[in-house]
PDB file of N, CA and C in Angstrom:
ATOM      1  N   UNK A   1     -12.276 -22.254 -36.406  1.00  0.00           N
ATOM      2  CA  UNK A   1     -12.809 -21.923 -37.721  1.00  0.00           C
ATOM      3  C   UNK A   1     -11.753 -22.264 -38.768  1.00  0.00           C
ATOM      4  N   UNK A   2     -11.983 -22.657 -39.617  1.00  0.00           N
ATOM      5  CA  UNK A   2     -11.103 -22.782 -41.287  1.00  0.00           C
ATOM      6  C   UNK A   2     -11.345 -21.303 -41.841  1.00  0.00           C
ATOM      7  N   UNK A   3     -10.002 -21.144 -41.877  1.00  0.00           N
ATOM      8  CA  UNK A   3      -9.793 -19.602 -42.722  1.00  0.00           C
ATOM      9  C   UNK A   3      -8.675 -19.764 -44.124  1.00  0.00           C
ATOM     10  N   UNK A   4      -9.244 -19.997 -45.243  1.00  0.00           N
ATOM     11  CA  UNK A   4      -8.200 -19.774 -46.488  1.00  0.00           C
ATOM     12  C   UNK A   4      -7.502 -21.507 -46.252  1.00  0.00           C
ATOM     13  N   UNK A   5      -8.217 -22.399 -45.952  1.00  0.00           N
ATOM     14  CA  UNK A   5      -7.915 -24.052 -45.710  1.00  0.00           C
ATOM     15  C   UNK A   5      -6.893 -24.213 -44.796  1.00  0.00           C
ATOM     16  N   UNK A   6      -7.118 -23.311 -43.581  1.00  0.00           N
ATOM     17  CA  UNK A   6      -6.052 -23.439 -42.340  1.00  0.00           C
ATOM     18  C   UNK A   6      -6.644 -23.126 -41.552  1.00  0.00           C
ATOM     19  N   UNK A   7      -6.777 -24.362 -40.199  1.00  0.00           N
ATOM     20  CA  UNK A   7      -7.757 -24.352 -38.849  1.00  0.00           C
ATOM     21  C   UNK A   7      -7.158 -23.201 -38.130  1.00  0.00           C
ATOM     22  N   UNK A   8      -8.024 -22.467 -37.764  1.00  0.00           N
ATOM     23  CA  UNK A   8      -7.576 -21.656 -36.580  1.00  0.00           C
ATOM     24  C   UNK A   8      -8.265 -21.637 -35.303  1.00  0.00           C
ATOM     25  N   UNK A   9      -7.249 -21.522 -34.190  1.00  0.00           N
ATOM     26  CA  UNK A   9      -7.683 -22.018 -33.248  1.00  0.00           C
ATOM     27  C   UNK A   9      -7.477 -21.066 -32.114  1.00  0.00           C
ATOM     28  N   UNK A  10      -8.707 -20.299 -31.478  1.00  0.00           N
ATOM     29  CA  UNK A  10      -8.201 -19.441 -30.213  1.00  0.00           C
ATOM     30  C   UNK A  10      -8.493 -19.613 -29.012  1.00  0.00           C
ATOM     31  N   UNK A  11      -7.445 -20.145 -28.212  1.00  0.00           N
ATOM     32  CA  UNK A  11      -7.595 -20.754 -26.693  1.00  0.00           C
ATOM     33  C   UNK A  11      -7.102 -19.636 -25.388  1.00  0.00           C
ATOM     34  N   UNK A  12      -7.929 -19.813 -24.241  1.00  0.00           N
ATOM     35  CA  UNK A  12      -8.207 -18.360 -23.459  1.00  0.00           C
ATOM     36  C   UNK A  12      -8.032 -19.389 -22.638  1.00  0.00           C
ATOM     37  N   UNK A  13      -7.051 -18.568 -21.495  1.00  0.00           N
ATOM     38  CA  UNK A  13      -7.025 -19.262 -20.278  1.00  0.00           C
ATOM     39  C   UNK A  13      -7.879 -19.350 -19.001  1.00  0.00           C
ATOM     40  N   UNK A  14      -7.859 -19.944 -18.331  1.00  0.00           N
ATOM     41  CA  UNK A  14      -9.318 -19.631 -17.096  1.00  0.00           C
ATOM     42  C   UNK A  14      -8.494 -19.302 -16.238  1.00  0.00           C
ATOM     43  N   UNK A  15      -7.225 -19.208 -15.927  1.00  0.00           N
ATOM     44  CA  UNK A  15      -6.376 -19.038 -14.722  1.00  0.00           C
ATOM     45  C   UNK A  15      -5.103 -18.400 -15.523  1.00  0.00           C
ATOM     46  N   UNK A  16      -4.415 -17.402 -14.465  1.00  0.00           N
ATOM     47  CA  UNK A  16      -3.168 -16.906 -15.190  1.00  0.00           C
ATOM     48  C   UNK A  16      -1.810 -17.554 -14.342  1.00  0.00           C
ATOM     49  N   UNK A  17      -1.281 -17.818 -15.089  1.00  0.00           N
ATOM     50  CA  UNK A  17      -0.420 -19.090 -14.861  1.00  0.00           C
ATOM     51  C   UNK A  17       0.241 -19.389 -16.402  1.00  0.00           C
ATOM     52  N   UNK A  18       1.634 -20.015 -16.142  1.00  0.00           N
ATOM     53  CA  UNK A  18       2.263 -20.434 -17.237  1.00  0.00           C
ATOM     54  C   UNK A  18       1.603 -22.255 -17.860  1.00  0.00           C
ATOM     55  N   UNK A  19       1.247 -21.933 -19.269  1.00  0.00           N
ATOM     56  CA  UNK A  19       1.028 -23.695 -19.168  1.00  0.00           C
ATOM     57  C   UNK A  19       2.088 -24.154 -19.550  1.00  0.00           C
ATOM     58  N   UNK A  20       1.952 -25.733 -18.997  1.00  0.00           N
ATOM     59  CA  UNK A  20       3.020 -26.483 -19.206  1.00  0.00           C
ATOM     60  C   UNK A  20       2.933 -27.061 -20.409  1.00  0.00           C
ATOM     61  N   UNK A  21       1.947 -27.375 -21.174  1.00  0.00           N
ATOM     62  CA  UNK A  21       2.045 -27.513 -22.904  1.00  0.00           C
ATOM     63  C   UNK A  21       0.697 -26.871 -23.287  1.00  0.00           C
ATOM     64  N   UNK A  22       0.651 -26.874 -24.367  1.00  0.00           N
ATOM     65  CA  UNK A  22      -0.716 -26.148 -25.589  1.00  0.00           C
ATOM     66  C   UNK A  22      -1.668 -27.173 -25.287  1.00  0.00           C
ATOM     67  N   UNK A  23      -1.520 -28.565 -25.660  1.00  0.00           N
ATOM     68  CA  UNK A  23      -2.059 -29.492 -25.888  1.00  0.00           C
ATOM     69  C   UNK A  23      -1.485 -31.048 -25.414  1.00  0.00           C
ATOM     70  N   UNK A  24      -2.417 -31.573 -24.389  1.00  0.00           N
ATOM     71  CA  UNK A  24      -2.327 -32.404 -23.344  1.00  0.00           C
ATOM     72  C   UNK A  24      -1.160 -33.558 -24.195  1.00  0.00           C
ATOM     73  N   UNK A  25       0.042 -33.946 -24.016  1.00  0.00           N
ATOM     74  CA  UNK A  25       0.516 -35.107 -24.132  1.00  0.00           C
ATOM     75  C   UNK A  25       1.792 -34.229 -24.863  1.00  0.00           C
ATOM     76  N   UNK A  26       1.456 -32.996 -25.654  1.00  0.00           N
ATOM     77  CA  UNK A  26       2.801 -32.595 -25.963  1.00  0.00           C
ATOM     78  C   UNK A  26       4.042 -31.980 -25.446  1.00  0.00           C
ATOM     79  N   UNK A  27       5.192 -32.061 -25.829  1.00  0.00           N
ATOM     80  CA  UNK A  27       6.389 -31.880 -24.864  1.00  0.00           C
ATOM     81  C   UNK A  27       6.071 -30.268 -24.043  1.00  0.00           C
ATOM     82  N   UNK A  28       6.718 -30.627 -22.536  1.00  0.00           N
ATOM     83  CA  UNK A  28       6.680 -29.486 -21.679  1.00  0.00           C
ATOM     84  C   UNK A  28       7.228 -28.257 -22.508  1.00  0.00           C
ATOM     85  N   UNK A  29       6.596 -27.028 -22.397  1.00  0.00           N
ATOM     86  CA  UNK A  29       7.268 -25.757 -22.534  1.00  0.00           C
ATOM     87  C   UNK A  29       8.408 -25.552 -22.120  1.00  0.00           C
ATOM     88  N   UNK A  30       9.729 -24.995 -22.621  1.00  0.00           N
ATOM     89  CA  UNK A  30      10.487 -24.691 -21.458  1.00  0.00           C
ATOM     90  C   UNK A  30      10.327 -23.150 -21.494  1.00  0.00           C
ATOM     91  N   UNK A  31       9.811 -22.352 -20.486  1.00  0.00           N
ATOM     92  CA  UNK A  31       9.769 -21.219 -20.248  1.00  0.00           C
ATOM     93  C   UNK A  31      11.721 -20.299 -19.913  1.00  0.00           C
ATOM     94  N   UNK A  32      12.230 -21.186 -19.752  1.00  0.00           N
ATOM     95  CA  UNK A  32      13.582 -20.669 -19.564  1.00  0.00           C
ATOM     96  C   UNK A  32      14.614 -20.190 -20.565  1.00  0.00           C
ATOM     97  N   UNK A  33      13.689 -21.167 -21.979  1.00  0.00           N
ATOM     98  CA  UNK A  33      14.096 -20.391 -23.505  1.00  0.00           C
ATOM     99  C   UNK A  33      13.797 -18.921 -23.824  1.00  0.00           C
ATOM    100  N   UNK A  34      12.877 -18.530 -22.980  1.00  0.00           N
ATOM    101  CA  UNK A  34      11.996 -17.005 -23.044  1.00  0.00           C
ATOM    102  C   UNK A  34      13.166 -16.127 -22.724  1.00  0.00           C
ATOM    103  N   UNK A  35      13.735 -15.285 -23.908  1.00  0.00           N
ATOM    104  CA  UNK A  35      14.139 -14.379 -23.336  1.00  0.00           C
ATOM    105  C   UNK A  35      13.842 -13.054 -22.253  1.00  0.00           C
ATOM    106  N   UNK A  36      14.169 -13.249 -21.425  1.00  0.00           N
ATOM    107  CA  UNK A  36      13.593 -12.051 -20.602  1.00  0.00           C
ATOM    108  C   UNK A  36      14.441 -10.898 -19.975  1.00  0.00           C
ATOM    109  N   UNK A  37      15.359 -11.218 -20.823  1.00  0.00           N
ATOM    110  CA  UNK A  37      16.735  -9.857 -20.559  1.00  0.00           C
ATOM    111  C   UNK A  37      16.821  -8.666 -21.223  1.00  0.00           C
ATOM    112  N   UNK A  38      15.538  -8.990 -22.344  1.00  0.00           N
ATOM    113  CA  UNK A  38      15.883  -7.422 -23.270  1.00  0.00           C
ATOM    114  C   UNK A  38      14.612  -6.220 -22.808  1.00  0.00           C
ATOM    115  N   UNK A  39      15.272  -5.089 -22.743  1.00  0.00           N
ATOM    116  CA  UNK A  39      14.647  -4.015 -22.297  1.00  0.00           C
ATOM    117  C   UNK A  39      13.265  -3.610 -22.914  1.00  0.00           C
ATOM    118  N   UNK A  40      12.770  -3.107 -22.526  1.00  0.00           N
ATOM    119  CA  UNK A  40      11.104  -2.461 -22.984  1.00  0.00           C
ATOM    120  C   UNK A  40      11.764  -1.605 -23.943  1.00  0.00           C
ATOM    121  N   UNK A  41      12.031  -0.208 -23.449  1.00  0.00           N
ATOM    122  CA  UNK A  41      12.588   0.556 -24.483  1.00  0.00           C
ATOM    123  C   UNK A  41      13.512  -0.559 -26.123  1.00  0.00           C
ATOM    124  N   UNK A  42      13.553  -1.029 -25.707  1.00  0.00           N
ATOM    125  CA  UNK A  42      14.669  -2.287 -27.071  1.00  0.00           C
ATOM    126  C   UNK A  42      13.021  -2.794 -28.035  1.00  0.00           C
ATOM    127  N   UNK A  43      11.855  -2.952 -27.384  1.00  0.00           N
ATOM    128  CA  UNK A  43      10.957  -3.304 -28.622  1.00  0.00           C
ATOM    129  C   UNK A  43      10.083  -1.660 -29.167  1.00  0.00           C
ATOM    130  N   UNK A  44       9.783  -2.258 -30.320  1.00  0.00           N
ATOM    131  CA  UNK A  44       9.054  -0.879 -30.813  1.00  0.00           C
ATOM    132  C   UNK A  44       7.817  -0.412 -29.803  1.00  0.00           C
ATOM    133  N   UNK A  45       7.162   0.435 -30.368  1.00  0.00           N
ATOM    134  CA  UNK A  45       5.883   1.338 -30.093  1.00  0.00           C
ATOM    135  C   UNK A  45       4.807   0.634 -29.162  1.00  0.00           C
ATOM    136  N   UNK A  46       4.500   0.127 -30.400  1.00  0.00           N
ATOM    137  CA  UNK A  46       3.245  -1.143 -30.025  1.00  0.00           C
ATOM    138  C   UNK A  46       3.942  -2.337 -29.085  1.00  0.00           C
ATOM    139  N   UNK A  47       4.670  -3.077 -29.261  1.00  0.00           N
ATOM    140  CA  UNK A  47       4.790  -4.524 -28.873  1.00  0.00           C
ATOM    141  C   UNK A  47       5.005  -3.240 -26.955  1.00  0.00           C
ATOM    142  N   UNK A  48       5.851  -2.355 -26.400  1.00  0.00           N
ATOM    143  CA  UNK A  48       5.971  -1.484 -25.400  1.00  0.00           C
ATOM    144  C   UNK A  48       4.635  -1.195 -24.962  1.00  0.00           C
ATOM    145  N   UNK A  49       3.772  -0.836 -25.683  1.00  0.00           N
ATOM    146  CA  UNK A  49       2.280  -0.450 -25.033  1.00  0.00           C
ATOM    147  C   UNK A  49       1.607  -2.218 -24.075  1.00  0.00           C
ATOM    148  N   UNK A  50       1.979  -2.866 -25.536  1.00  0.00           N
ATOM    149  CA  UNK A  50       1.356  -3.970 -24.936  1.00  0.00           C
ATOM    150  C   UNK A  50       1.753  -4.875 -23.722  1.00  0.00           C
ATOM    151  N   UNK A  51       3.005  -4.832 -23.267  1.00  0.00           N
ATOM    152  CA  UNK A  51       3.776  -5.233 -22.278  1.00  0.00           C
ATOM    153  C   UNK A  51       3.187  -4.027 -21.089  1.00  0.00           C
ATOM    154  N   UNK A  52       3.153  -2.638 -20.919  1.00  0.00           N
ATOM    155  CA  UNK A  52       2.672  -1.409 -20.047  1.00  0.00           C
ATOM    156  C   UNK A  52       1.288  -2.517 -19.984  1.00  0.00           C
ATOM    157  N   UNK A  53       0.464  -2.598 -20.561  1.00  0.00           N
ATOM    158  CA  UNK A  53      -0.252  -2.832 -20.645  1.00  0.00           C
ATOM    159  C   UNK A  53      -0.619  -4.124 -19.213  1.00  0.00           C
ATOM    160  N   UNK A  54      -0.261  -5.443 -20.009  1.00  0.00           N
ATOM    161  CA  UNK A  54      -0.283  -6.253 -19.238  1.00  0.00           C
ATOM    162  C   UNK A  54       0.590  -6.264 -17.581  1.00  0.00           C
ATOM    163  N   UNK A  55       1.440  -5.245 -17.272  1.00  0.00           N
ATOM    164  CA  UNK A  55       1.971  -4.985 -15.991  1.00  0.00           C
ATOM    165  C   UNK A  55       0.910  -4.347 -15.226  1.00  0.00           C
ATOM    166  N   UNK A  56       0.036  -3.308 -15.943  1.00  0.00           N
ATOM    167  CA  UNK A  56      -0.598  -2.583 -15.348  1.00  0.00           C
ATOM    168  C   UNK A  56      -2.122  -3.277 -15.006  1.00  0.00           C
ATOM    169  N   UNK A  57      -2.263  -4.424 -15.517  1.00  0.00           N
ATOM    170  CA  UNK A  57      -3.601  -5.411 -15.814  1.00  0.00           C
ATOM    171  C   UNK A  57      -3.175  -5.889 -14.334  1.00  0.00           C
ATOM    172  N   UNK A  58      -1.767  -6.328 -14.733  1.00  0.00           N
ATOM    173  CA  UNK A  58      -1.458  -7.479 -13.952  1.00  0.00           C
ATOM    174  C   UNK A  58      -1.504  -6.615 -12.024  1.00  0.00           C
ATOM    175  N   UNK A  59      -1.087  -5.510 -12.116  1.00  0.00           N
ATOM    176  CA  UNK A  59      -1.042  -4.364 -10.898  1.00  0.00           C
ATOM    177  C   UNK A  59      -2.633  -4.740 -10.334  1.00  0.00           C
ATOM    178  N   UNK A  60      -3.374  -4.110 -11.312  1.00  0.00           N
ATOM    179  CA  UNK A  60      -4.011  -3.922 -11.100  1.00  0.00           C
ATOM    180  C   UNK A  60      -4.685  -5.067 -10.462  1.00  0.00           C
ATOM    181  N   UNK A  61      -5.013  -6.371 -11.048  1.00  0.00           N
ATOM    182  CA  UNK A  61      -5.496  -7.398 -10.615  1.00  0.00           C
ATOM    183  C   UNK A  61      -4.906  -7.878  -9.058  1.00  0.00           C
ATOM    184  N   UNK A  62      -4.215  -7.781  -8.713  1.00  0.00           N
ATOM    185  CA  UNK A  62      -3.748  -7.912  -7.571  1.00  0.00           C
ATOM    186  C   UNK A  62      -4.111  -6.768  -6.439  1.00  0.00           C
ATOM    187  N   UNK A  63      -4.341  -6.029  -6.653  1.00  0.00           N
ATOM    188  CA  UNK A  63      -4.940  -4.631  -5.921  1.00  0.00           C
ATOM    189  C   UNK A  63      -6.785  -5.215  -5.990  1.00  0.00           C
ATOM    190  N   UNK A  64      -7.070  -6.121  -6.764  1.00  0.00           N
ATOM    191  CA  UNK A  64      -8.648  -5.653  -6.840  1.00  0.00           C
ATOM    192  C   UNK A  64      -9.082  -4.601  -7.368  1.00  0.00           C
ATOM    193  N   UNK A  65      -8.806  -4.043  -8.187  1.00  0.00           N
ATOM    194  CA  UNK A  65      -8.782  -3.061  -9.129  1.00  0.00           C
ATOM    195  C   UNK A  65      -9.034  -3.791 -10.570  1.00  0.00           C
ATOM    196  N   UNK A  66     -10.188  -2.786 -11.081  1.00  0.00           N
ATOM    197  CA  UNK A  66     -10.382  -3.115 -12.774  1.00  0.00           C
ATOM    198  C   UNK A  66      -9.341  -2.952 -13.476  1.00  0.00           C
ATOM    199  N   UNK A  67      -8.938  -4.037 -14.437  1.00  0.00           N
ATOM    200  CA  UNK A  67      -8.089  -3.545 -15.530  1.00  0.00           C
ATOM    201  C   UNK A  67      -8.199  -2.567 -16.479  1.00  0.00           C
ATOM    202  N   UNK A  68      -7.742  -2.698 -17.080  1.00  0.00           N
ATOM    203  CA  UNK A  68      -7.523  -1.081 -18.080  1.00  0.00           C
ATOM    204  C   UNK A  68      -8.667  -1.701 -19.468  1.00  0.00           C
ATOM    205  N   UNK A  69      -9.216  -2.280 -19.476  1.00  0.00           N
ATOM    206  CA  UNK A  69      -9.953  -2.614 -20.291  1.00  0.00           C
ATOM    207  C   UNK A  69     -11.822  -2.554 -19.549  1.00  0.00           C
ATOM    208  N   UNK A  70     -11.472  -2.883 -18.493  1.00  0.00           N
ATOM    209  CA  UNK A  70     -12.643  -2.745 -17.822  1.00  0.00           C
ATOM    210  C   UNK A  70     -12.806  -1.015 -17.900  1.00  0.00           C
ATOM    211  N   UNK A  71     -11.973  -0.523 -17.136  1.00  0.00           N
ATOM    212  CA  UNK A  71     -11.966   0.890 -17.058  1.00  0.00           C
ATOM    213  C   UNK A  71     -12.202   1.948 -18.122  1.00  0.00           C
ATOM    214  N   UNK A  72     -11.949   1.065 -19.229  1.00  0.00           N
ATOM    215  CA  UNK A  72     -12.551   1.732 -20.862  1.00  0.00           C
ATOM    216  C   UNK A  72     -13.659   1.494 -21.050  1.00  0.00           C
ATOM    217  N   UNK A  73     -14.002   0.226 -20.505  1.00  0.00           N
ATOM    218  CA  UNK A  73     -15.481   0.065 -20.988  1.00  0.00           C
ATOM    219  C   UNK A  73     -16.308   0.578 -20.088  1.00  0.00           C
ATOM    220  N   UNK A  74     -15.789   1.040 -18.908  1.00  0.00           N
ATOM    221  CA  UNK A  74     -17.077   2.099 -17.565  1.00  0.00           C
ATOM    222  C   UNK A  74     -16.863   3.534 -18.809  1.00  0.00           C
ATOM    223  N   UNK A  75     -15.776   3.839 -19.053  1.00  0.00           N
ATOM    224  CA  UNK A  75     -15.999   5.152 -19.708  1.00  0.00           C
ATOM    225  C   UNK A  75     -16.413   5.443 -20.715  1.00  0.00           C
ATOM    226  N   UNK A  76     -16.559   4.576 -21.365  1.00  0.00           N
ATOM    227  CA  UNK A  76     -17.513   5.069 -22.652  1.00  0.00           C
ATOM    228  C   UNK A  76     -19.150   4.332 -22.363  1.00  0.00           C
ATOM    229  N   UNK A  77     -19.317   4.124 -21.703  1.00  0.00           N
ATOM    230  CA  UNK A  77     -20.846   3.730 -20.937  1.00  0.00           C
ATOM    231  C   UNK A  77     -21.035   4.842 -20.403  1.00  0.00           C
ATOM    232  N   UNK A  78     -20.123   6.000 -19.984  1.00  0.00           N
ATOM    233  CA  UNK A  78     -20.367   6.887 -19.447  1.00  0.00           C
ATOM    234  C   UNK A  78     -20.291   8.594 -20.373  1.00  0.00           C
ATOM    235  N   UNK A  79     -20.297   8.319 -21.486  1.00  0.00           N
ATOM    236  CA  UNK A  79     -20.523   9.550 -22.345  1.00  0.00           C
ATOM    237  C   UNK A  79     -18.956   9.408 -22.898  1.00  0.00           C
ATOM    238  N   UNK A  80     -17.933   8.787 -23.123  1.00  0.00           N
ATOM    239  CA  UNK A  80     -16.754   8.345 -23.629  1.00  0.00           C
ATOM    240  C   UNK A  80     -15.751   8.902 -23.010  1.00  0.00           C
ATOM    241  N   UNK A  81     -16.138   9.401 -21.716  1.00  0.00           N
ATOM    242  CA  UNK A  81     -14.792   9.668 -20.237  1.00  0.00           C
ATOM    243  C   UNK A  81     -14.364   8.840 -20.487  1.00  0.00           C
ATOM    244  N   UNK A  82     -12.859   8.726 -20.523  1.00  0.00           N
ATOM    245  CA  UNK A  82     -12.032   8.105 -19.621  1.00  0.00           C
ATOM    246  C   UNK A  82     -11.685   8.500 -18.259  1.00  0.00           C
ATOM    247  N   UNK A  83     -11.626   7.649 -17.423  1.00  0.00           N
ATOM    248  CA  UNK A  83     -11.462   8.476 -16.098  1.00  0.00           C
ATOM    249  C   UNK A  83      -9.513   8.349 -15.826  1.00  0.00           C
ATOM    250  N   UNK A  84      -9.499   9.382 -15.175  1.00  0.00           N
ATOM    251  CA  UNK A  84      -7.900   9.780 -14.838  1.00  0.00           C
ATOM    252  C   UNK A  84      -7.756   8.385 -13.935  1.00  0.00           C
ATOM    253  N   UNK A  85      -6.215   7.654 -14.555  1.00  0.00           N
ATOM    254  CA  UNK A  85      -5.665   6.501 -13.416  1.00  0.00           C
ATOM    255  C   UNK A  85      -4.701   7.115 -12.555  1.00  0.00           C
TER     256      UNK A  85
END
């Protein structure tokens, strides 16, 4: 979509996996620039939920288990339980 004369563009992966570029022909990612030494507790509130978050997606998906988004959406289909994890 064009928002305020700037394309925006939202791309969803079909597989979870690192890509090797955004867009076919441009230079490889280097994933090794990623810092990955700084602590959870070291980012704020939010950016901490959202990392819990995706570990616990990611747990979960490997167990065969619904993610935490699935599991919100059984509970409020269900009178707005959440059910205990």
């Amino acid at each position: 979509s064009v928002e305020g004369g700037t394309l925006v563009l939202i791309l969803e992966k079909d597989t979870k996996s690192w890509w090797e570029t955004v867009i076919t022909g441009d230079d490889e990612i280097d994933t090794d620039l990623v810092d990955s030494t700084t602590k959870i507790h070291d980012y704020d509130e939010a950016t901490q939920g959202a990392i819990r978050k995706i570990f616990f997606d990611h747990r979960q998906d490997r167990l065969g288990l619904p993610s935490s988004d699935e599991i919100l959406g059984k509970g409020k289909q269900k009178g707005g339980e959440i059910p205990t994890l």
